[in-house]
PDB file of N, CA and C in Angstrom:
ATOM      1  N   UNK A   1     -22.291   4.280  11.336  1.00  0.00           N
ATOM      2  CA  UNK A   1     -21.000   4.317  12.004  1.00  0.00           C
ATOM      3  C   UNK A   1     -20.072   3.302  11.340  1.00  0.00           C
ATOM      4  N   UNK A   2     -18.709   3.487  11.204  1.00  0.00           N
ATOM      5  CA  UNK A   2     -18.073   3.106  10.640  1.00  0.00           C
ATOM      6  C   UNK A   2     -16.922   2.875  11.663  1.00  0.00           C
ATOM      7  N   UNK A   3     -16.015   1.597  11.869  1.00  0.00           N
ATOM      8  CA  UNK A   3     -14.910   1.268  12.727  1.00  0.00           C
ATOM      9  C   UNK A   3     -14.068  -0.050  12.298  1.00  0.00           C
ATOM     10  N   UNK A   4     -12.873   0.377  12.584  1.00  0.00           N
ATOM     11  CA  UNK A   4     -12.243  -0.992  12.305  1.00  0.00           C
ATOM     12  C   UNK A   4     -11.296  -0.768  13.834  1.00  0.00           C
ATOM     13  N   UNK A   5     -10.680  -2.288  13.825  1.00  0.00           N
ATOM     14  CA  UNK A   5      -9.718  -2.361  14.770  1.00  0.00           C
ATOM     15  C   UNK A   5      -7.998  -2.613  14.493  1.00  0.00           C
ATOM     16  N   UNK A   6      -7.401  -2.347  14.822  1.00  0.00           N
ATOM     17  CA  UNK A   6      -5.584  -2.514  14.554  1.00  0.00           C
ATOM     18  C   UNK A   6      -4.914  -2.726  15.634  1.00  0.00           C
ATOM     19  N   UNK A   7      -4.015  -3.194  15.708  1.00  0.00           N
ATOM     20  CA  UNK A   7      -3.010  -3.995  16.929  1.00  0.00           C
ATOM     21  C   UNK A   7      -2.055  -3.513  16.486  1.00  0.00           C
ATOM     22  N   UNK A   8      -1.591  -2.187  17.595  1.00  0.00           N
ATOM     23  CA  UNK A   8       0.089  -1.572  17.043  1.00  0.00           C
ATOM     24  C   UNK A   8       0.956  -2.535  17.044  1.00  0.00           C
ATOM     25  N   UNK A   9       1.913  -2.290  16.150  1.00  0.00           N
ATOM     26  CA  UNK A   9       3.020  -2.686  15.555  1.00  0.00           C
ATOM     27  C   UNK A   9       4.124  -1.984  15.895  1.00  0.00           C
ATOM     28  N   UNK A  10       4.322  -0.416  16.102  1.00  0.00           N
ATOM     29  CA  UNK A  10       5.473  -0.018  16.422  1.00  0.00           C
ATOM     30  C   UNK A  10       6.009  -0.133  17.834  1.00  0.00           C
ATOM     31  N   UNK A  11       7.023   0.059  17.906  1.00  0.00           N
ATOM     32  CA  UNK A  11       8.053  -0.650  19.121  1.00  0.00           C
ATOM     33  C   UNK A  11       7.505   0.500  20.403  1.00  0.00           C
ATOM     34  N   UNK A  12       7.606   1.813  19.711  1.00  0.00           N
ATOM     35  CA  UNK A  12       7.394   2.351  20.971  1.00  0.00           C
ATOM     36  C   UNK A  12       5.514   2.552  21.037  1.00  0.00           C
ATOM     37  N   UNK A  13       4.545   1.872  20.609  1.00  0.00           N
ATOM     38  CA  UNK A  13       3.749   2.044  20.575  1.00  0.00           C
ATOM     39  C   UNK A  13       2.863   3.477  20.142  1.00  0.00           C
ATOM     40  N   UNK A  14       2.124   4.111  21.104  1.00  0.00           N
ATOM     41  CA  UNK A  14       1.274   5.232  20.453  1.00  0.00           C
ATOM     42  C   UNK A  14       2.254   6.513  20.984  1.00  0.00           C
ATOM     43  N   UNK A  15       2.956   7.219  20.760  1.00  0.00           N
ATOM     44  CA  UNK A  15       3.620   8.184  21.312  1.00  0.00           C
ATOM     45  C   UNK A  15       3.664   9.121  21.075  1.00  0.00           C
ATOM     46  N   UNK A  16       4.085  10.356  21.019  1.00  0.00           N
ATOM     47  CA  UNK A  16       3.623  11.846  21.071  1.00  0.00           C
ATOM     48  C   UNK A  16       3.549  11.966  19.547  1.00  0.00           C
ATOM     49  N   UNK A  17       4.670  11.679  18.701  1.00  0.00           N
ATOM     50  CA  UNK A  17       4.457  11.900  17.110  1.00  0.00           C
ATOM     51  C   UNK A  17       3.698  11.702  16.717  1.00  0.00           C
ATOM     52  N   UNK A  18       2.990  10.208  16.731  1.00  0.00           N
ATOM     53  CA  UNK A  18       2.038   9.856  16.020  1.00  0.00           C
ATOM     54  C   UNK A  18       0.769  10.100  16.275  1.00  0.00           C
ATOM     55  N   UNK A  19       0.507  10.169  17.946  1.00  0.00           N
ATOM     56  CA  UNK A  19      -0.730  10.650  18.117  1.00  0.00           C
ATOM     57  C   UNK A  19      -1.185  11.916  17.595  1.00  0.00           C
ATOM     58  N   UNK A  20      -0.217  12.981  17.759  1.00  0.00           N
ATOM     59  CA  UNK A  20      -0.040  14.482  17.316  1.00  0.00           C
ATOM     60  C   UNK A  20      -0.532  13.747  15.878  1.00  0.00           C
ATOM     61  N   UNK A  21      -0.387  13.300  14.927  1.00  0.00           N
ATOM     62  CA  UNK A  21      -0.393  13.124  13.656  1.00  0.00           C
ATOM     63  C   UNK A  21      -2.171  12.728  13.355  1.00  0.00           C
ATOM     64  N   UNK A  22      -2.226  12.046  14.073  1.00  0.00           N
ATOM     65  CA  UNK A  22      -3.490  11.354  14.443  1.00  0.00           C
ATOM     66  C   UNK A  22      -4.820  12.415  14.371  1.00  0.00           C
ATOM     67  N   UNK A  23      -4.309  12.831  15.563  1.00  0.00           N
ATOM     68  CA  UNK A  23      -5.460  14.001  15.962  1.00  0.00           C
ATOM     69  C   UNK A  23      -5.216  15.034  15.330  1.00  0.00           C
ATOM     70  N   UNK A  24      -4.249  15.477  14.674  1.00  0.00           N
ATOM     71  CA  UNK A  24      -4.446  16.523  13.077  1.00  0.00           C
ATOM     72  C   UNK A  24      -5.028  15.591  12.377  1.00  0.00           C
ATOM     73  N   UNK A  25      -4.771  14.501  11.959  1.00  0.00           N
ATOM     74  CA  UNK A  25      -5.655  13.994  10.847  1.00  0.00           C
ATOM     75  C   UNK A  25      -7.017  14.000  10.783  1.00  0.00           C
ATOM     76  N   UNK A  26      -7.906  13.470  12.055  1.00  0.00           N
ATOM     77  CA  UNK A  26      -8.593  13.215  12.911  1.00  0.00           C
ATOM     78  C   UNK A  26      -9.267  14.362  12.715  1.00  0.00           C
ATOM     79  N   UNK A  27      -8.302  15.519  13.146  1.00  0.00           N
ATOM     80  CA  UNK A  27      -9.787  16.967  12.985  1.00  0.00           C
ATOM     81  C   UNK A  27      -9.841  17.414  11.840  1.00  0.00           C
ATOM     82  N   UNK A  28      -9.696  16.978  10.798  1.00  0.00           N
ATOM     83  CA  UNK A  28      -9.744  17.378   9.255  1.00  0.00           C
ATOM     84  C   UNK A  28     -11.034  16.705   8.647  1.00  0.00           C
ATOM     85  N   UNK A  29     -12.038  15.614   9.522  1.00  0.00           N
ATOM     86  CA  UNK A  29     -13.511  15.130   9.222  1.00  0.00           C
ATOM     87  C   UNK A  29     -14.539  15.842   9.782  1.00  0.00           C
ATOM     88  N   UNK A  30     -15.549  16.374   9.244  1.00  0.00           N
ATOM     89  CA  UNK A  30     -17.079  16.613  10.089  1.00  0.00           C
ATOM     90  C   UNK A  30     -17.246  15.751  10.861  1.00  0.00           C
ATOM     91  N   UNK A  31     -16.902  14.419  11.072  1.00  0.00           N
ATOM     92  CA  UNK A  31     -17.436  12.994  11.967  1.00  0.00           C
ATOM     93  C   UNK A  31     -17.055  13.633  12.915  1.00  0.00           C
ATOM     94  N   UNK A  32     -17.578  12.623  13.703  1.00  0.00           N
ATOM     95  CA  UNK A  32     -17.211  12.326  15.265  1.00  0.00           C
ATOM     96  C   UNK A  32     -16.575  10.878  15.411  1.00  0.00           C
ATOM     97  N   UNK A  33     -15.214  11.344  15.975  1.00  0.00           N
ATOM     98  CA  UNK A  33     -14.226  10.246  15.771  1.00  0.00           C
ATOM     99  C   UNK A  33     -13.612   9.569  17.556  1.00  0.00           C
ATOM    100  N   UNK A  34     -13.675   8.341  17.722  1.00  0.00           N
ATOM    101  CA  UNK A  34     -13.396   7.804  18.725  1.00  0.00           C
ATOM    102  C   UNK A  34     -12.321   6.767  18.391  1.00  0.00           C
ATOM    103  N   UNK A  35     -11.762   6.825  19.868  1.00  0.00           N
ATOM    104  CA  UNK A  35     -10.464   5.934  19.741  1.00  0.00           C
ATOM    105  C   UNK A  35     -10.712   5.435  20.782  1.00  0.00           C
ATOM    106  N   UNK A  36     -10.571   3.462  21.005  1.00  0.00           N
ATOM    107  CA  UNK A  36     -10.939   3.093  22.301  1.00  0.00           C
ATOM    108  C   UNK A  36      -9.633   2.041  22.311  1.00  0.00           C
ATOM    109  N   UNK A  37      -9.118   2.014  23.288  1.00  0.00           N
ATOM    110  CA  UNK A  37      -8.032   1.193  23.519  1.00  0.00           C
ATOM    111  C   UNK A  37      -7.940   0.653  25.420  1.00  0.00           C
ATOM    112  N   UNK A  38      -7.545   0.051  25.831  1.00  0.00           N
ATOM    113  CA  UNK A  38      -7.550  -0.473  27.216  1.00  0.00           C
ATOM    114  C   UNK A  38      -9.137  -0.093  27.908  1.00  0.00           C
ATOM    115  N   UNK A  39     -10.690  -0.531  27.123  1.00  0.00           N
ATOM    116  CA  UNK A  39     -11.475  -0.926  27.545  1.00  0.00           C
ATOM    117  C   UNK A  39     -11.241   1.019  27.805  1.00  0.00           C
ATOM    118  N   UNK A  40     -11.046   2.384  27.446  1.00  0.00           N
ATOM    119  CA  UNK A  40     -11.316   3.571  27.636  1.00  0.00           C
ATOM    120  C   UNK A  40     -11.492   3.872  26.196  1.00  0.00           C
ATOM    121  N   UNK A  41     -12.159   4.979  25.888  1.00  0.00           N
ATOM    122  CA  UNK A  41     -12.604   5.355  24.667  1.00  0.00           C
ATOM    123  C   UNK A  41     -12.628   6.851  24.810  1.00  0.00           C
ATOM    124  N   UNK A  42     -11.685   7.526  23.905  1.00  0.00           N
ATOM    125  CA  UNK A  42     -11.494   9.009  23.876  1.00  0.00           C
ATOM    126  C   UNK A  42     -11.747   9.608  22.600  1.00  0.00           C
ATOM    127  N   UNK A  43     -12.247  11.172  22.321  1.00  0.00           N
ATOM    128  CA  UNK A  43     -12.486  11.829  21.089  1.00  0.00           C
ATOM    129  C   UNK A  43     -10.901  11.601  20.594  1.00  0.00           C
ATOM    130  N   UNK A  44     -10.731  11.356  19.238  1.00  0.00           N
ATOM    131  CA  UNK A  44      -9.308  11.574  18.515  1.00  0.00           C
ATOM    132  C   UNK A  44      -9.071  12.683  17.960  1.00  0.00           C
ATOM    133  N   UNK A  45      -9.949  13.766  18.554  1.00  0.00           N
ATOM    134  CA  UNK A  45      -9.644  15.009  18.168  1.00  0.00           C
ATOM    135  C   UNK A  45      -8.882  15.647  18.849  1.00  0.00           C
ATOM    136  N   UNK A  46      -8.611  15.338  20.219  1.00  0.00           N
ATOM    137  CA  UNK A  46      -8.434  15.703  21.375  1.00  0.00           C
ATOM    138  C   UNK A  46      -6.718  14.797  21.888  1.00  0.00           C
ATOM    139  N   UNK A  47      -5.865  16.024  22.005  1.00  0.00           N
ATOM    140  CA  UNK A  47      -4.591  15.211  22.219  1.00  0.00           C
ATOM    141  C   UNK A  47      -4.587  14.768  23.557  1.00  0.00           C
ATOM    142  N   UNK A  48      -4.657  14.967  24.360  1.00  0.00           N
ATOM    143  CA  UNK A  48      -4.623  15.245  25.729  1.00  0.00           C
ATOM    144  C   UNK A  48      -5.574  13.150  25.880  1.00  0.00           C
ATOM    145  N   UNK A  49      -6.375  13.521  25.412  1.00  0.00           N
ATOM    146  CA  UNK A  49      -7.163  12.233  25.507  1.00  0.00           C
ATOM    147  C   UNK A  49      -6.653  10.721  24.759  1.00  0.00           C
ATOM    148  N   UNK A  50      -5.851  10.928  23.790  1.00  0.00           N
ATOM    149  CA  UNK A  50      -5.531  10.083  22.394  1.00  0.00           C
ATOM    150  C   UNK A  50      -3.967   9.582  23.761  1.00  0.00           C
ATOM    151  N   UNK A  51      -3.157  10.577  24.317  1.00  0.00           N
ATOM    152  CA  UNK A  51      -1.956   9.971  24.686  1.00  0.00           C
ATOM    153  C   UNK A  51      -2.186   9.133  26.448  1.00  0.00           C
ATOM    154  N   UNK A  52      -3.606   9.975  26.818  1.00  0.00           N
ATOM    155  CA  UNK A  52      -3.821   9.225  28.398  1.00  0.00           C
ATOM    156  C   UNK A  52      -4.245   7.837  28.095  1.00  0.00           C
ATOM    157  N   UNK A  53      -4.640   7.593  26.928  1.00  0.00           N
ATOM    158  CA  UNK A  53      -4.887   6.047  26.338  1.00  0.00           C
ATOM    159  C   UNK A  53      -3.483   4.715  26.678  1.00  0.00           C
ATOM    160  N   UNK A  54      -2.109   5.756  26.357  1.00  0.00           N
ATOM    161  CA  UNK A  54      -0.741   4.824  26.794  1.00  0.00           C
ATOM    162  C   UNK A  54      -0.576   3.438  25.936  1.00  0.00           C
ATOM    163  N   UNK A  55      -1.723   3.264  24.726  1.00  0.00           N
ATOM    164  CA  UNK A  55      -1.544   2.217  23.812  1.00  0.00           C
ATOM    165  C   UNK A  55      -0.070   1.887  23.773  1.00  0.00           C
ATOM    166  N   UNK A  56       0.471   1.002  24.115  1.00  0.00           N
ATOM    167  CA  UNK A  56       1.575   0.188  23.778  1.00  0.00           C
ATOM    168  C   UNK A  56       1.504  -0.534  22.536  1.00  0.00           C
ATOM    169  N   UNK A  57       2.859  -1.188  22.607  1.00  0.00           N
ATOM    170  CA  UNK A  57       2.878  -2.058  20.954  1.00  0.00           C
ATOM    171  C   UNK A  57       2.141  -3.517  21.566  1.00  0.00           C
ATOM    172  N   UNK A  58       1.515  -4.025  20.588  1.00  0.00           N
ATOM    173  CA  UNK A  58       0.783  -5.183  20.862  1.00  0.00           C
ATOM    174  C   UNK A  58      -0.831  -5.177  21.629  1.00  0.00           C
ATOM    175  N   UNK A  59      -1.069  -3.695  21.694  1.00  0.00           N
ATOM    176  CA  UNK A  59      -2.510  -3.538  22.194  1.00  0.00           C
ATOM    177  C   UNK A  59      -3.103  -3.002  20.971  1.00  0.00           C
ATOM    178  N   UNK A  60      -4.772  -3.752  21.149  1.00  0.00           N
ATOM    179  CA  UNK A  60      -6.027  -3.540  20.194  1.00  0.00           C
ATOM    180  C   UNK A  60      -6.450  -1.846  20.438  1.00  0.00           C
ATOM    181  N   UNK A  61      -6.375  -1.338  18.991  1.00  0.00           N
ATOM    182  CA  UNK A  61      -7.289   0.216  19.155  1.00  0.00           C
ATOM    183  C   UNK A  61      -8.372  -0.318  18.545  1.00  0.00           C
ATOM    184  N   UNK A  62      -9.203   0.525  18.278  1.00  0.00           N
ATOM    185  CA  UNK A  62     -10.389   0.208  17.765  1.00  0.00           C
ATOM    186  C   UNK A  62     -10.672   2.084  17.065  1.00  0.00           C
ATOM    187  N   UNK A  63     -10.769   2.648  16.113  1.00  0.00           N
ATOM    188  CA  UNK A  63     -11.539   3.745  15.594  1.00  0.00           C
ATOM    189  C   UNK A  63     -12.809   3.942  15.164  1.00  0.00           C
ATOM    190  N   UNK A  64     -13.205   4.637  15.862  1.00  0.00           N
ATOM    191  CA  UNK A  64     -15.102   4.509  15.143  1.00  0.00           C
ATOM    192  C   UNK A  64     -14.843   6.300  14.656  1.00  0.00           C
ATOM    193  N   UNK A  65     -15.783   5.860  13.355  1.00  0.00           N
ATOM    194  CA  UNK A  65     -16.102   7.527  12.987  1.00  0.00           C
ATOM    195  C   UNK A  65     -17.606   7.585  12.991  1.00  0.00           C
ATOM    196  N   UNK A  66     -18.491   8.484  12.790  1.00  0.00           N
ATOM    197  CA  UNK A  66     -20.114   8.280  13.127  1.00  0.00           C
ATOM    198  C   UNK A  66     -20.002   9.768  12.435  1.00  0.00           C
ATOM    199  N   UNK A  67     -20.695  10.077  11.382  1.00  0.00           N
ATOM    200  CA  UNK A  67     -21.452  11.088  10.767  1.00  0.00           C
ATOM    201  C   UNK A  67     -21.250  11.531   9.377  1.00  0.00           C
ATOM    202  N   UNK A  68     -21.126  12.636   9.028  1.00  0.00           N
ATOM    203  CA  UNK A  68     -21.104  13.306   7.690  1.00  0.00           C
ATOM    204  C   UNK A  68     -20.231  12.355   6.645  1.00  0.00           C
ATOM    205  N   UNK A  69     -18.963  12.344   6.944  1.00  0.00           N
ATOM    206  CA  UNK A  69     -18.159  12.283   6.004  1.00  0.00           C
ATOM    207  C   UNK A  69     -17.167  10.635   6.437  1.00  0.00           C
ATOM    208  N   UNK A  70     -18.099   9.845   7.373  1.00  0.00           N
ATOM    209  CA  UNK A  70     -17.453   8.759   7.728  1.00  0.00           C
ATOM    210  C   UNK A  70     -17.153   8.042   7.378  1.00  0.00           C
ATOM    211  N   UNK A  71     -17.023   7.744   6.032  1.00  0.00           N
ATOM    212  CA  UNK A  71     -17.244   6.331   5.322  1.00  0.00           C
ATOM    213  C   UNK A  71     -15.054   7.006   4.913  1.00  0.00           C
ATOM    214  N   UNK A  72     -15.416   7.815   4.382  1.00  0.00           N
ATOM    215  CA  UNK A  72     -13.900   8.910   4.070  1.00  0.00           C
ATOM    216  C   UNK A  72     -13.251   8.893   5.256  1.00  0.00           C
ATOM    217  N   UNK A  73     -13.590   9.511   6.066  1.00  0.00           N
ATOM    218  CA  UNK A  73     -12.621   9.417   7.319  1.00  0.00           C
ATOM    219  C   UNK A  73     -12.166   8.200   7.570  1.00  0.00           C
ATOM    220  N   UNK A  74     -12.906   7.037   7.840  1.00  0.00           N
ATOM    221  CA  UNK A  74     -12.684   5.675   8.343  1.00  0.00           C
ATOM    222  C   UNK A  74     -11.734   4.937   7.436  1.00  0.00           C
ATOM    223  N   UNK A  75     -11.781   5.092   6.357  1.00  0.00           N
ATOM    224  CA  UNK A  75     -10.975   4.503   5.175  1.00  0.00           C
ATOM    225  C   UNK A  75      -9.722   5.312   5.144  1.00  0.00           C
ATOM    226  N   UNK A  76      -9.740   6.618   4.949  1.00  0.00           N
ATOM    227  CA  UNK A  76      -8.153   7.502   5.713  1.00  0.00           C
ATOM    228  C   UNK A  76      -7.488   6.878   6.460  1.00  0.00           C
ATOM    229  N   UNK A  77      -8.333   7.221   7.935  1.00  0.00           N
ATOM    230  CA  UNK A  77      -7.448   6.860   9.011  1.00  0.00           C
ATOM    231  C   UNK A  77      -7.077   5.934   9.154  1.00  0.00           C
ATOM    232  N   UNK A  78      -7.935   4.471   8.580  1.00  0.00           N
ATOM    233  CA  UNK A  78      -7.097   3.370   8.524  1.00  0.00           C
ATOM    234  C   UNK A  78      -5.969   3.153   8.047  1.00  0.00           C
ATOM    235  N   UNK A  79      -5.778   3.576   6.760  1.00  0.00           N
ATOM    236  CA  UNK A  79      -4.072   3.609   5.956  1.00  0.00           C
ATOM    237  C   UNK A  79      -3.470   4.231   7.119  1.00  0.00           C
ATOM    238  N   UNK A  80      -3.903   5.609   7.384  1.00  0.00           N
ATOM    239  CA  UNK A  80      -2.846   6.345   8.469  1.00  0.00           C
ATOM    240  C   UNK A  80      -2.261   5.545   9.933  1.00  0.00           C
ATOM    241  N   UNK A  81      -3.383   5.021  10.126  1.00  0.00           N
ATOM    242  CA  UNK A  81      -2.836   4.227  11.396  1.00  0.00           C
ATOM    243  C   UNK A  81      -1.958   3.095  10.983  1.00  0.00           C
ATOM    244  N   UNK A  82      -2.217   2.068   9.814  1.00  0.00           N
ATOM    245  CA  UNK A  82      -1.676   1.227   9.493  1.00  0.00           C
ATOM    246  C   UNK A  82      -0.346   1.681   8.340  1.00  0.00           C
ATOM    247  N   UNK A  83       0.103   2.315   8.670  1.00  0.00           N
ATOM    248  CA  UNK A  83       1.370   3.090   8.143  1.00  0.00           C
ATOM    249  C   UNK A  83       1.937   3.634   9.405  1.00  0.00           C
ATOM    250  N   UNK A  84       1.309   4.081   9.959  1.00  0.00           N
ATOM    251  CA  UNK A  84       2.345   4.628  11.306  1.00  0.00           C
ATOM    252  C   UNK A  84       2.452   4.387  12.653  1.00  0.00           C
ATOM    253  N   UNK A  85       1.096   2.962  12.992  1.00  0.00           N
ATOM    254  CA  UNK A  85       1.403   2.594  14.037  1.00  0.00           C
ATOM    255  C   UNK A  85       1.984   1.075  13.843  1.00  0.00           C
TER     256      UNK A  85
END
């Protein structure tokens, strides 16, 4: 398993664009991808789950990927998050 953590930066925090962006990115790995933010932890495949999270700016995410192609996914999504959140 593979995870790092990031502390948004953007003003309006996690919001419909980016999550939408997210979870397309997100379902483009064989892994199994988690997003845990306010002590809840949701699939990032899953929009519905990625925006009930409500990450604001200045809160810790955390991404874990776990399987096939994780080492790739985890290293992706990091640029991606750290470019757009």
């Amino acid at each position: 398993m593979k995870e790092f953590k990031y502390v948004i930066t953007d003003e309006m925090g996690l919001h419909a664009r980016p999550a939408g962006q997210l979870v397309k990115a997100a379902a483009g790995y064989a892994c199994d991808v988690k997003l845990t933010a306010n002590g809840t932890t949701v699939a990032a495949k899953r929009i519905m789950g990625v925006m009930r999270l409500a990450a604001k700016k200045g809160h810790e995410i955390t991404l874990s990927c776990s399987g096939a192609d994780e080492e790739k996914a985890a290293a992706e999504l990091e640029a991606f998050v750290k470019a757009n959140l």
